[in-house]
N, C-alpha and C. Protein backbone atom coordinates (compact mmCIF):
# COMPACT_ATOMS: atom_id res chain seq x y z
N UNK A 1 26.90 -190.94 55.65
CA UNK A 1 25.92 -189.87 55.72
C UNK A 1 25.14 -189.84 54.41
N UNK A 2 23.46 -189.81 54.48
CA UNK A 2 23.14 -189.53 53.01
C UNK A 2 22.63 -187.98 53.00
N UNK A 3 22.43 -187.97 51.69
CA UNK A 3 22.64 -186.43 51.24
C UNK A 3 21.04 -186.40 50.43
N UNK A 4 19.90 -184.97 51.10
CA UNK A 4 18.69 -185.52 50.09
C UNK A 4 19.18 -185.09 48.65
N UNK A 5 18.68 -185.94 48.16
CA UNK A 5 18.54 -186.08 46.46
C UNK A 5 17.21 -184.99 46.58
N UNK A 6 17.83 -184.61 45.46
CA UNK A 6 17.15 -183.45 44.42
C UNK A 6 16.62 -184.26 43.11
N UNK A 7 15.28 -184.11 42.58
CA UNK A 7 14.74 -185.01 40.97
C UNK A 7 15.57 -184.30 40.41
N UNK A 8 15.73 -182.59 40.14
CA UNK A 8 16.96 -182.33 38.94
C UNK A 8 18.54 -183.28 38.70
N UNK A 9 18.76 -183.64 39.89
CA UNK A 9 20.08 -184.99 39.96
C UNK A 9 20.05 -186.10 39.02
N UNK A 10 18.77 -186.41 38.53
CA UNK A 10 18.11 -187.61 38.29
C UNK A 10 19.29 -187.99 36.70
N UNK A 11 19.70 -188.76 36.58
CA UNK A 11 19.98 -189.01 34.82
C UNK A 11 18.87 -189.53 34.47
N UNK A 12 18.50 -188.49 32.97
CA UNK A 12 17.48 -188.58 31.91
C UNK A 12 17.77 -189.67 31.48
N UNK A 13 16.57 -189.80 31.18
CA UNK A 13 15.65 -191.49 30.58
C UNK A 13 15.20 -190.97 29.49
N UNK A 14 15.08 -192.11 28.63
CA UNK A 14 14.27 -192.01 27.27
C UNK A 14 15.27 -191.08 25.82
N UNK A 15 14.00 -190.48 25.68
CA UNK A 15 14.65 -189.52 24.49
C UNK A 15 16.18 -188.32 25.13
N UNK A 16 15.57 -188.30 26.02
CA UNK A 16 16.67 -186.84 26.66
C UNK A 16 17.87 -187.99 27.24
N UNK A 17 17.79 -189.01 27.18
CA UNK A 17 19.19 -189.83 27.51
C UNK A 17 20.04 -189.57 26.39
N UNK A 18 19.57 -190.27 25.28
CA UNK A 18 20.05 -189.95 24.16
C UNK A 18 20.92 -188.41 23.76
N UNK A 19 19.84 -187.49 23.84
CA UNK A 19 20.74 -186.25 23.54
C UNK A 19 22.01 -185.85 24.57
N UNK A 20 21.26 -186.37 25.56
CA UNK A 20 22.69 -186.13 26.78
C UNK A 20 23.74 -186.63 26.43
N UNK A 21 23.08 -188.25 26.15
CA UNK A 21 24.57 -188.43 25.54
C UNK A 21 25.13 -188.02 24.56
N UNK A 22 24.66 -187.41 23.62
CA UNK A 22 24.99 -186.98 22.16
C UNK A 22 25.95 -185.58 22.55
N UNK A 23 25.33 -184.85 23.55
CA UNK A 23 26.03 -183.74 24.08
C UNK A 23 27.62 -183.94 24.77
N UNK A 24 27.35 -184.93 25.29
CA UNK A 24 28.63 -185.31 26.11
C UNK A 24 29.80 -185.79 25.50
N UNK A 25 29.54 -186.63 24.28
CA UNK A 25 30.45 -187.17 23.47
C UNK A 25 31.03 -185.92 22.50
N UNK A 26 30.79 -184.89 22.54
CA UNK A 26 31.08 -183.34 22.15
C UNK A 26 32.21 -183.12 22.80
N UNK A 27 31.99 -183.27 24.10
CA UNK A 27 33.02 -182.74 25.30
C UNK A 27 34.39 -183.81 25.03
N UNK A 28 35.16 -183.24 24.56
CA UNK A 28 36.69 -183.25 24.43
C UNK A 28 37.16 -184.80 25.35
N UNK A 29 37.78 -186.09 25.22
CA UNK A 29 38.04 -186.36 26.11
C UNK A 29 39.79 -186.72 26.20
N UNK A 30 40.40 -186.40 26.89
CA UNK A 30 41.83 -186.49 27.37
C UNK A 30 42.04 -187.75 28.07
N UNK A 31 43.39 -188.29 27.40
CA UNK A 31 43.49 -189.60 28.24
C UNK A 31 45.51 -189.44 28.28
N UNK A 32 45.65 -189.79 29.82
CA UNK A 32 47.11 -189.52 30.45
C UNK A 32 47.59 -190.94 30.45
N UNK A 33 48.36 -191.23 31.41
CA UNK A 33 49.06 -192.58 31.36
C UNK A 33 47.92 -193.21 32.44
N UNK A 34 47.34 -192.93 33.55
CA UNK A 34 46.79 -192.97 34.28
C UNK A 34 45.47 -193.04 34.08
N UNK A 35 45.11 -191.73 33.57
CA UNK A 35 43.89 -190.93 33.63
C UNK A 35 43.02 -190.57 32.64
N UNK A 36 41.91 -190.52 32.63
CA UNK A 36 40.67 -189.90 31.93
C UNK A 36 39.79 -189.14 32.15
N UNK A 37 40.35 -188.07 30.79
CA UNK A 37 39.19 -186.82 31.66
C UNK A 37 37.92 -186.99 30.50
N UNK A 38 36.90 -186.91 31.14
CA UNK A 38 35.53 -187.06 30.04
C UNK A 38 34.18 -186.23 31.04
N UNK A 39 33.77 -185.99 30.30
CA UNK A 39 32.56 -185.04 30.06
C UNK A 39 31.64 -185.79 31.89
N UNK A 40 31.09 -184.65 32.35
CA UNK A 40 30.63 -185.24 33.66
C UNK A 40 29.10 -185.80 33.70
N UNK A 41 29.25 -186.72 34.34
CA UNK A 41 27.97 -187.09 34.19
C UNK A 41 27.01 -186.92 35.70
N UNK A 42 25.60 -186.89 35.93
CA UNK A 42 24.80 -186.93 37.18
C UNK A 42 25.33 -187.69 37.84
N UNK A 43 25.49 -188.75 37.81
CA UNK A 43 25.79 -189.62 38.91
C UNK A 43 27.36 -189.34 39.74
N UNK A 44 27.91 -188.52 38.73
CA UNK A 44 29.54 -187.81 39.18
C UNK A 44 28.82 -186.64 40.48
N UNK A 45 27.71 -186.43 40.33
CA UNK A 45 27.66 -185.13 41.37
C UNK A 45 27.66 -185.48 42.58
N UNK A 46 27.53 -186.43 43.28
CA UNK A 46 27.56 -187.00 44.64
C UNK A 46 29.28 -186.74 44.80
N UNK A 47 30.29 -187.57 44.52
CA UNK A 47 31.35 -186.72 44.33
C UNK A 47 31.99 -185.60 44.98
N UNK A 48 30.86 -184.65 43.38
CA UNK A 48 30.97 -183.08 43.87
C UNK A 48 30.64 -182.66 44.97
N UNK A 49 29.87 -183.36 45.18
CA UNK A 49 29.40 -182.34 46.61
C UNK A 49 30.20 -182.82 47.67
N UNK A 50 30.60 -183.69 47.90
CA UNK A 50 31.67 -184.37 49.17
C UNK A 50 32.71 -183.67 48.71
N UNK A 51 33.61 -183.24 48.01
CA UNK A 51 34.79 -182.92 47.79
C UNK A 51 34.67 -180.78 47.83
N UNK A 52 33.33 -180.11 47.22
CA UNK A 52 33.19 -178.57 47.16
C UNK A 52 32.84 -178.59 49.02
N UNK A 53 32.07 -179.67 49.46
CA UNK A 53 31.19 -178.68 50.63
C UNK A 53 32.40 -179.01 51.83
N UNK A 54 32.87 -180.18 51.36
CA UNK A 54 34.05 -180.66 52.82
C UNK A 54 34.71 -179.49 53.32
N UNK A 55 35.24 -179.27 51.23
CA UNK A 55 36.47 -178.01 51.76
C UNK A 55 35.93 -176.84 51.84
N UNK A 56 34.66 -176.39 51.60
CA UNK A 56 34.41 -175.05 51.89
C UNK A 56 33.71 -174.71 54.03
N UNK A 57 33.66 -176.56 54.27
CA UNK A 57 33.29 -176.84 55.55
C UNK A 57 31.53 -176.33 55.78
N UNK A 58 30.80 -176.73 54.34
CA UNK A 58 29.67 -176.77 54.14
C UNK A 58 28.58 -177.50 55.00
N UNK A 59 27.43 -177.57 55.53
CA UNK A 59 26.70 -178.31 56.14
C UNK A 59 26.18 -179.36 54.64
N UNK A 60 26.39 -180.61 54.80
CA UNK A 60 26.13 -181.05 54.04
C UNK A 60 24.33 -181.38 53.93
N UNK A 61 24.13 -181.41 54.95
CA UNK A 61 22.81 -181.95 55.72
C UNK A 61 21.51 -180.75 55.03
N UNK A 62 22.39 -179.61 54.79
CA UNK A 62 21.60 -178.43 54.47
C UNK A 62 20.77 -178.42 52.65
N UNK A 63 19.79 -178.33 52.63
CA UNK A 63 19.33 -178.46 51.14
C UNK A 63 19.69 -177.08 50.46
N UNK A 64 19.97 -176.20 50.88
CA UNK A 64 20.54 -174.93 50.28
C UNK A 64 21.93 -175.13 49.89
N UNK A 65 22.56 -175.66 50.54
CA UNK A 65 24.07 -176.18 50.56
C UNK A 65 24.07 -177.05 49.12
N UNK A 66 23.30 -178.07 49.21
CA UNK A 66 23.12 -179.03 48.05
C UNK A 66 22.66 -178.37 46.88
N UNK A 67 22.04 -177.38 46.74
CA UNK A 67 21.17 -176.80 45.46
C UNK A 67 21.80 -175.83 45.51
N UNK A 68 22.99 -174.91 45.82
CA UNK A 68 24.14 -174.03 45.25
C UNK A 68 25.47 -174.92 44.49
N UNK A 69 25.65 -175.79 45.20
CA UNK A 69 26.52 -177.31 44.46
C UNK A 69 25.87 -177.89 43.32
N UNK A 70 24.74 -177.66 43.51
CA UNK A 70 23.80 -178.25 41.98
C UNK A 70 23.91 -177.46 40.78
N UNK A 71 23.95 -176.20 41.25
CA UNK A 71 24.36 -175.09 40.36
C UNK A 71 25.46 -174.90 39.85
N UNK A 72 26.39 -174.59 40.40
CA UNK A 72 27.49 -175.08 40.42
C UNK A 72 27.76 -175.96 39.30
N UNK A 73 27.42 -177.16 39.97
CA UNK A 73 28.18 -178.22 38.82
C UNK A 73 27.81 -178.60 37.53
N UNK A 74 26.31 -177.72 37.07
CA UNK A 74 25.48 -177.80 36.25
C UNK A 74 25.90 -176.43 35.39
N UNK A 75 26.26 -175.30 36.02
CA UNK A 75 26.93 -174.45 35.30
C UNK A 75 28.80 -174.92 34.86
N UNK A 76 29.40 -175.48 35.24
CA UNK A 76 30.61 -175.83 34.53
C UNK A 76 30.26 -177.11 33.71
N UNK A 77 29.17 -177.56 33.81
CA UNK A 77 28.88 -178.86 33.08
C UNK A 77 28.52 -177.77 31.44
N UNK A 78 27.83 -177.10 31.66
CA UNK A 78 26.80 -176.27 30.39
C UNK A 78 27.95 -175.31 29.90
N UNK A 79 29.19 -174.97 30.50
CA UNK A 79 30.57 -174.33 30.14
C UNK A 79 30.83 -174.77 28.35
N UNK A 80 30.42 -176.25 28.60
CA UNK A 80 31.14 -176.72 27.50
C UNK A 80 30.08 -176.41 26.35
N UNK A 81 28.46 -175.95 26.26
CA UNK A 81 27.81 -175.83 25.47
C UNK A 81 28.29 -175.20 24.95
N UNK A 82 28.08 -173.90 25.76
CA UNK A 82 28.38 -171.89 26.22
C UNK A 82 29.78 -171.74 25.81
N UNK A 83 30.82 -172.61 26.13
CA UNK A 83 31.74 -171.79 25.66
C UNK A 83 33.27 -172.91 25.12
N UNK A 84 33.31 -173.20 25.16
CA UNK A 84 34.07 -174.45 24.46
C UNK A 84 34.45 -175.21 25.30
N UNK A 85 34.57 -174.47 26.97
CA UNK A 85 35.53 -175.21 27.47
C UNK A 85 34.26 -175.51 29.22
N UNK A 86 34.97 -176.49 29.80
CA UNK A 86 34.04 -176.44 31.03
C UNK A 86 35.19 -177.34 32.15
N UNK A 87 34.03 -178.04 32.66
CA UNK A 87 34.57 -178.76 33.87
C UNK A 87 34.73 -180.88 33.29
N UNK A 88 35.82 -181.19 33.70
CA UNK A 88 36.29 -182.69 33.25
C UNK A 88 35.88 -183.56 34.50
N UNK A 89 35.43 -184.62 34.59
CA UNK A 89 35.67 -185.48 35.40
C UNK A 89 37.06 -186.68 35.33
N UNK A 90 37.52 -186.58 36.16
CA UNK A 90 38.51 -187.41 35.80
C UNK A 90 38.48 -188.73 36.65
N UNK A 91 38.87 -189.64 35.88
CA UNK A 91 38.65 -191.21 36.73
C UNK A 91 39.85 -191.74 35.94
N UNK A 92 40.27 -192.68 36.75
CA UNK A 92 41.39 -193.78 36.55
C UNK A 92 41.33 -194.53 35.73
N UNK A 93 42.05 -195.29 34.49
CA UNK A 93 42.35 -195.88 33.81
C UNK A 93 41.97 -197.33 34.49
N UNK A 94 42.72 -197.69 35.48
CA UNK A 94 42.72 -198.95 35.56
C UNK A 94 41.46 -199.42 36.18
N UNK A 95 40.67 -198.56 36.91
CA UNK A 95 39.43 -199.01 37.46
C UNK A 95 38.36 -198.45 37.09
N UNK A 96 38.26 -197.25 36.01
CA UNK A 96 37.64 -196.33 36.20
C UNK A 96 36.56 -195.57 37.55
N UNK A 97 37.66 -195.58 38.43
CA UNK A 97 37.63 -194.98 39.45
C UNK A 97 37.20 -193.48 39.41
N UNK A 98 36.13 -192.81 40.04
CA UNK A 98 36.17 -190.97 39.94
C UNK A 98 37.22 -190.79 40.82
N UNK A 99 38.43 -189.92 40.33
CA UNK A 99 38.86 -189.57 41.01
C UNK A 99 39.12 -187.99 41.67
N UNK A 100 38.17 -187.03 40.87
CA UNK A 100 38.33 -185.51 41.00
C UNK A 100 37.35 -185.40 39.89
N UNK A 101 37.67 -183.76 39.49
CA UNK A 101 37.59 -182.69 38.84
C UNK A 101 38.23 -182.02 38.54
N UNK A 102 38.59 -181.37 37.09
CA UNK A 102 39.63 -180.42 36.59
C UNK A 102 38.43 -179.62 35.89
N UNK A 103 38.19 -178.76 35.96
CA UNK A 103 37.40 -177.72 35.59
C UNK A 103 38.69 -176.44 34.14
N UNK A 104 38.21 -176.60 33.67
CA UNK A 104 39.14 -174.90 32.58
C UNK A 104 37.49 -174.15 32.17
N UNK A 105 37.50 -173.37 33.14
CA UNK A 105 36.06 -172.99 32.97
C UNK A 105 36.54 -171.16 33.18
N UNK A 106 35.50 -170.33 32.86
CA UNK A 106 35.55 -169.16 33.23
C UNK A 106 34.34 -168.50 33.62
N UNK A 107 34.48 -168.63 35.50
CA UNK A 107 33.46 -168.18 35.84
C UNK A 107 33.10 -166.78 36.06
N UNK A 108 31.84 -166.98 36.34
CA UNK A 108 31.29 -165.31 36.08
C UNK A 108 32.11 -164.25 36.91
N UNK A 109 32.24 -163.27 36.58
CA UNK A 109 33.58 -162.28 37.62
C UNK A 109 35.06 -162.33 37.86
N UNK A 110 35.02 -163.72 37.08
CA UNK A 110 36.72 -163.36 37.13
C UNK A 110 37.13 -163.15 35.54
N UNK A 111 37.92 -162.51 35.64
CA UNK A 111 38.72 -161.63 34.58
C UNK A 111 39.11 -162.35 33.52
N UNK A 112 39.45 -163.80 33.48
CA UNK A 112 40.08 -164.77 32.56
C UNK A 112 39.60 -166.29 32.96
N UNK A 113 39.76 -167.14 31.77
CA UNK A 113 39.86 -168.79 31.83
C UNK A 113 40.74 -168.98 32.94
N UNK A 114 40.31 -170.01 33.95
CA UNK A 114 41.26 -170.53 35.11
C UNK A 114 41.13 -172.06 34.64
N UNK A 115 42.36 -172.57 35.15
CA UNK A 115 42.30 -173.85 34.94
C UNK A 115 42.52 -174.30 36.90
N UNK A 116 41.66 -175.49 37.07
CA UNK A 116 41.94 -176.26 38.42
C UNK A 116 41.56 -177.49 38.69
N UNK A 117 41.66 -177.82 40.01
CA UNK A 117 41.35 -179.24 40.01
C UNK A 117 41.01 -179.29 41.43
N UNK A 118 40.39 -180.47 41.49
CA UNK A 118 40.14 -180.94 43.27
C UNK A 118 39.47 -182.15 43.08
N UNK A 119 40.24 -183.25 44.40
CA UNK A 119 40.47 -184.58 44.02
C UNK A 119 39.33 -184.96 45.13
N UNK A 120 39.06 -186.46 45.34
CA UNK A 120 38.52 -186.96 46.26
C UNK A 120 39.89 -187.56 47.41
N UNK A 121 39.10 -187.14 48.40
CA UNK A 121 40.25 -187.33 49.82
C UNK A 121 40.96 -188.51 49.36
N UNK A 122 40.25 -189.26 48.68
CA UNK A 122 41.22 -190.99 49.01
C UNK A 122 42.16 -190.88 47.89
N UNK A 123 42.38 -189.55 46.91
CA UNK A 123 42.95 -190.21 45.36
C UNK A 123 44.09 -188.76 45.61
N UNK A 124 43.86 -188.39 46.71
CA UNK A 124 45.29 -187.08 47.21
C UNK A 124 46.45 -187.58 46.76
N UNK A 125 47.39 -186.78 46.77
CA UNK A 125 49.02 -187.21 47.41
C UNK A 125 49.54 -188.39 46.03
N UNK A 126 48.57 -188.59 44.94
CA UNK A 126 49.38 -189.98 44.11
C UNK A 126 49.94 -189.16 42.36
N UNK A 127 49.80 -187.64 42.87
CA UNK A 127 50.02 -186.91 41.28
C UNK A 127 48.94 -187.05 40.35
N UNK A 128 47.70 -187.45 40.84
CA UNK A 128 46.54 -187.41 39.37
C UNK A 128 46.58 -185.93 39.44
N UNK A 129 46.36 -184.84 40.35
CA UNK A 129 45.82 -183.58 39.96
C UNK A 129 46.90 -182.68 39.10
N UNK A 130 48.26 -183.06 39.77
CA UNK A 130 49.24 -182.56 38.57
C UNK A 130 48.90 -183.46 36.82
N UNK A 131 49.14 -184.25 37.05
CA UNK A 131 48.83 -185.62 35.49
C UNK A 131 47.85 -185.02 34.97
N UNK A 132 46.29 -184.48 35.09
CA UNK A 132 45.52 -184.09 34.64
C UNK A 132 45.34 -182.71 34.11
N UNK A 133 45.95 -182.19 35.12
CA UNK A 133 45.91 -180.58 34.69
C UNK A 133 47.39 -180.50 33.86
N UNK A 134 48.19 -180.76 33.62
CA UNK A 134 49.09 -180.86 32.82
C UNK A 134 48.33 -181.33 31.39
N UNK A 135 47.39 -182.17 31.20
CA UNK A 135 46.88 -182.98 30.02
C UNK A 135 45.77 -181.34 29.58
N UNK A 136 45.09 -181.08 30.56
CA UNK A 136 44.08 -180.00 30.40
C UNK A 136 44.96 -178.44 29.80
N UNK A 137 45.85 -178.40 30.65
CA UNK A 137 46.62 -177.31 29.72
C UNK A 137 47.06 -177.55 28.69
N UNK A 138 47.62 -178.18 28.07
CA UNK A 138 47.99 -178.98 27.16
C UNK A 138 46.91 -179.12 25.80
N UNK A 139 45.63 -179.34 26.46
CA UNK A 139 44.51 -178.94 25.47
C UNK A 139 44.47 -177.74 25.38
N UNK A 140 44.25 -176.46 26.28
CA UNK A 140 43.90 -174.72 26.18
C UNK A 140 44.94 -174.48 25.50
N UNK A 141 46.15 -174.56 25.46
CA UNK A 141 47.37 -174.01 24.65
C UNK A 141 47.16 -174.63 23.18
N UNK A 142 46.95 -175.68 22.93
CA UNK A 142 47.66 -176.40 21.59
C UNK A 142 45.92 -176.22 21.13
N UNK A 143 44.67 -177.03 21.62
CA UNK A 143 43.59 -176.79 21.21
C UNK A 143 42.56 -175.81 20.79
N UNK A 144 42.75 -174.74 21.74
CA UNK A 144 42.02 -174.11 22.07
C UNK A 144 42.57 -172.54 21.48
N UNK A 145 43.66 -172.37 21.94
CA UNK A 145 44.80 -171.48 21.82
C UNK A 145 44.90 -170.25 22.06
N UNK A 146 45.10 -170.68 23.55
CA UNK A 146 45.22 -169.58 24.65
C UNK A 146 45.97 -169.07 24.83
N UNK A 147 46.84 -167.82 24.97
CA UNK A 147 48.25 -167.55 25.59
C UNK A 147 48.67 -167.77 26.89
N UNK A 148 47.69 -167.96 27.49
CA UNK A 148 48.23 -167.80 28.72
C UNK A 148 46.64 -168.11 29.62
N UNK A 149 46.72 -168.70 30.67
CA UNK A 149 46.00 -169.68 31.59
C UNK A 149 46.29 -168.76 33.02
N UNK A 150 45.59 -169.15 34.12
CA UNK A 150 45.37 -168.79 35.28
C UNK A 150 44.99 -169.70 36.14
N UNK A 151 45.48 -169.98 37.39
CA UNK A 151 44.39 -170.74 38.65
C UNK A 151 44.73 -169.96 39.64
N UNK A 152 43.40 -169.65 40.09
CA UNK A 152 43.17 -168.75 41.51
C UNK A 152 43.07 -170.07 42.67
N UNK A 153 43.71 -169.83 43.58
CA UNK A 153 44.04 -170.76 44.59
C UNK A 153 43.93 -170.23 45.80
N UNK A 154 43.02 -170.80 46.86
CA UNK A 154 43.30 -170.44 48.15
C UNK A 154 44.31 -169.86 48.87
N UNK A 155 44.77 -169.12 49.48
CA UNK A 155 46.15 -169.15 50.08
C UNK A 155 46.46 -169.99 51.14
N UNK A 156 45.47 -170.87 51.79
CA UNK A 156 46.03 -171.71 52.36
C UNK A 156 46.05 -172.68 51.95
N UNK A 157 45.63 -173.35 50.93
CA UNK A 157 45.36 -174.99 50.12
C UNK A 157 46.93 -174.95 49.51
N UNK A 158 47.61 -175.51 50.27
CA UNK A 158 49.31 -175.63 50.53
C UNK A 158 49.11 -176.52 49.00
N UNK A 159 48.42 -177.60 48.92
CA UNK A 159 48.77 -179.04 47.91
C UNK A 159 48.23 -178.30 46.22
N UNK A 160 47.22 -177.33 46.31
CA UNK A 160 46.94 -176.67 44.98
C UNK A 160 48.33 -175.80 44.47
N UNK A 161 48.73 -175.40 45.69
CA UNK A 161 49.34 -174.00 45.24
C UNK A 161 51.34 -175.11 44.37
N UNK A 162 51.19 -176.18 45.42
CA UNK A 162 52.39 -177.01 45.17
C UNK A 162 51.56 -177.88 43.99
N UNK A 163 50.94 -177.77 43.31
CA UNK A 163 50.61 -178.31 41.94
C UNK A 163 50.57 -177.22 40.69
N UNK A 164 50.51 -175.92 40.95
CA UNK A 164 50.63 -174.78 40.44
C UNK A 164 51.90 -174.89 40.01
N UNK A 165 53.25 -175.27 41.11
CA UNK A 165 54.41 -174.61 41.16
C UNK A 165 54.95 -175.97 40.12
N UNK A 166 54.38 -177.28 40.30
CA UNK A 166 55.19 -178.57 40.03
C UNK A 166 54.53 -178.25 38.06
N UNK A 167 53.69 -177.32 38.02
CA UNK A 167 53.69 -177.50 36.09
C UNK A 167 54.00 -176.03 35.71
N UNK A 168 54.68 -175.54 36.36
CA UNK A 168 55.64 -174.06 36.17
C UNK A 168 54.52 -172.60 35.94
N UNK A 169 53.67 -173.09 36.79
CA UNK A 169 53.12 -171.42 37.03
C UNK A 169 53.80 -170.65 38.05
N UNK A 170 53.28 -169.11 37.66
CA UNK A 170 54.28 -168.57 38.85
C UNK A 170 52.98 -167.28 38.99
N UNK A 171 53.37 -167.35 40.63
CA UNK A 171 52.71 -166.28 41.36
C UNK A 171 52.61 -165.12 41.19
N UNK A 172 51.87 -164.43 40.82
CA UNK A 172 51.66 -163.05 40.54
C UNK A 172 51.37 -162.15 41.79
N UNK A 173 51.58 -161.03 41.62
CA UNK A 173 51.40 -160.20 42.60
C UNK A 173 49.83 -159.64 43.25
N UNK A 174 49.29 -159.40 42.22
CA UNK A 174 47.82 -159.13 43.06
C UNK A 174 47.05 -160.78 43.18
N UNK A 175 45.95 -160.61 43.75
CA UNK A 175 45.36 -161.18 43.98
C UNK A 175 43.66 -161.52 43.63
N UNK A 176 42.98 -162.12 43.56
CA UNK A 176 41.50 -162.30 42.66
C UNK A 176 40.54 -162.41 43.60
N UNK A 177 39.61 -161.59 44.21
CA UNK A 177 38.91 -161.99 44.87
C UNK A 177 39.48 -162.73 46.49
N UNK A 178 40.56 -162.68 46.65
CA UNK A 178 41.08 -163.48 47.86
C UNK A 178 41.33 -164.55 47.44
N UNK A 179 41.76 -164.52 46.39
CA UNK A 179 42.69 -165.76 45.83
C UNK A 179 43.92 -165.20 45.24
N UNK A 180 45.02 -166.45 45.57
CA UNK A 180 46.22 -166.07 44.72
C UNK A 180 46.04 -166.26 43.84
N UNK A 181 46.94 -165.72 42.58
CA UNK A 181 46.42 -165.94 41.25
C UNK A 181 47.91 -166.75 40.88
N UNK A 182 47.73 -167.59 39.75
CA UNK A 182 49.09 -168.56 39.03
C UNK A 182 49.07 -168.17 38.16
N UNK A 183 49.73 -167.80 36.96
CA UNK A 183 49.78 -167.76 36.05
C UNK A 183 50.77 -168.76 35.21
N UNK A 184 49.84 -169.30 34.13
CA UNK A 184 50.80 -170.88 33.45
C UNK A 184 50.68 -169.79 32.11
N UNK A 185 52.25 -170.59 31.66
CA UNK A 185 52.85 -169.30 30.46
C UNK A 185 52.51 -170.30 29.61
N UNK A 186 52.25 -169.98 28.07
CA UNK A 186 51.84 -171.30 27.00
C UNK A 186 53.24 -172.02 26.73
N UNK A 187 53.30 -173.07 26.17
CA UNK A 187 54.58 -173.88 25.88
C UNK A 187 55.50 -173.33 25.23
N UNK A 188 56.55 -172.47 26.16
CA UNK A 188 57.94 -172.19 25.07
C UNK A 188 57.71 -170.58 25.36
N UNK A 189 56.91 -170.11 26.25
CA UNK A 189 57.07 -168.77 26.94
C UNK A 189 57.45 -168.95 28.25
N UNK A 190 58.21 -168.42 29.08
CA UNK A 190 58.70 -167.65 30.23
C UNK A 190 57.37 -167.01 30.61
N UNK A 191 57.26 -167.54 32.16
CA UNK A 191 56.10 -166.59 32.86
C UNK A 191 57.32 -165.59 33.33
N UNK A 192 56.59 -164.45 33.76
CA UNK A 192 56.77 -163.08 34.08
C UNK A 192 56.19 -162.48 35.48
C-alpha cells in the first residue's frame, strides 16, 4: 500500500541538512547488545505511521490520518530540543534494521515523563522492546535523574503491559486517561 507523501516528510538538503544533522548528533545515543537507539530521522517516519495507525486501526489511505502522525512524530522528535528527552529510534546492530520506537517523552496532559515503546510487526516477540527500554531507563535514572518513570499502557496491549512487568514496574491503581499506568521505581528503590 503507498501512503501520500507530505513535502514536510522530505529530508533537508543543503545548508538545513547540515544543522539537522548537527541537531541529531545532540540526541543521546544508547547502544545494547543488540540494539541502537539514535535520534530519528524522516525517512524513519514511514515506519511510524505503519506501526501508530495499524494499532490505533487508522485509515491509512486518509491524509488527516497521515498529518496527525506527522505531528506526532515531529513533536517527540523536537522533545529532545524542548526538553532533554524525546522519542529514540531503535534499529539492530547487526543490520541496522528499524526496528521500533522507544519514546521517554512527556506529552502534553499527562502528569509526568512516560517511558514506551512500539515495535514493527516483524521485530515482535524477540525482546528488543524490553532490551531497549531497559537501556532508556537506565539513561532517565542515572542521566537524567529521575526518581521515578511511568508508562501508560493500553489495557488491552497484553505484550506492553508484559514488558512493563519483565523490567519491574508495577501497576498502580488509578488510571491516565484510559490508560493503565506502570510505575518503574529508580535503581535500588521498591515500587509501591
Amino acid at each position: 500500500m503507498t501512503h501520500p507523501f507530505r513535502p514536510c516528510e522530505a529530508a533537508p538538503t543543503g545548508i538545513a541538512a547540515e544543522i539537522a544533522a548537527h541537531a541529531a548528533a545532540a540526541v543521546p545515543t544508547l547502544t545494547t547488545k543488540r540494539l541502537r537507539l539514535r535520534a530519528p530521522r524522516n525517512t524513519d517516519f514511514a515506519a511510524y505511521v505503519m506501526i501508530a495507525a495499524t494499532a490505533d486501526g487508522d485509515d491509512l489511505t486518509d491524509p488527516a490520518v497521515r498529518d496527525a502522525l506527522w505531528l506526532d512524530f515531529a513533536q517527540m522528535a523536537a522533545g529532545w530540543l524542548l526538553r532533554g528527552s524525546g522519542v529514540w529510534s531503535v534499529e539492530r546492530l547487526s543490520d541496522g534494521a528499524l526496528v521500533g520506537f522507544l519514546p521517554l517523552n512527556h506529552e502534553q496532559g499527562d502528569p509526568e515523563l512516560e517511558i514506551g515503546w512500539f515495535l514493527c510487526a516483524a521485530h515482535r516477540g524477540q525482546g528488543y522492546a524490553t532490551e531497549a527500554a531497559a537501556a532508556a531507563r537506565a539513561f532517565a535514572f542515572a542521566t537524567l535523574g529521575l526518581k521515578t518513570l511511568v508508562s501508560y499502557i493500553d489495557p488491552a496491549n497484553a505484550r506492553s503491559i508484559a514488558v512493563a512487568e519483565r523490567l519491574g514496574a508495577r501497576r498502580e491503581p488509578q488510571m491516565q486517561d484510559g490508560s493503565l499506568v506502570y510505575r518503574h521505581p529508580a535503581p535500588g528503590r521498591v515500587a509501591s
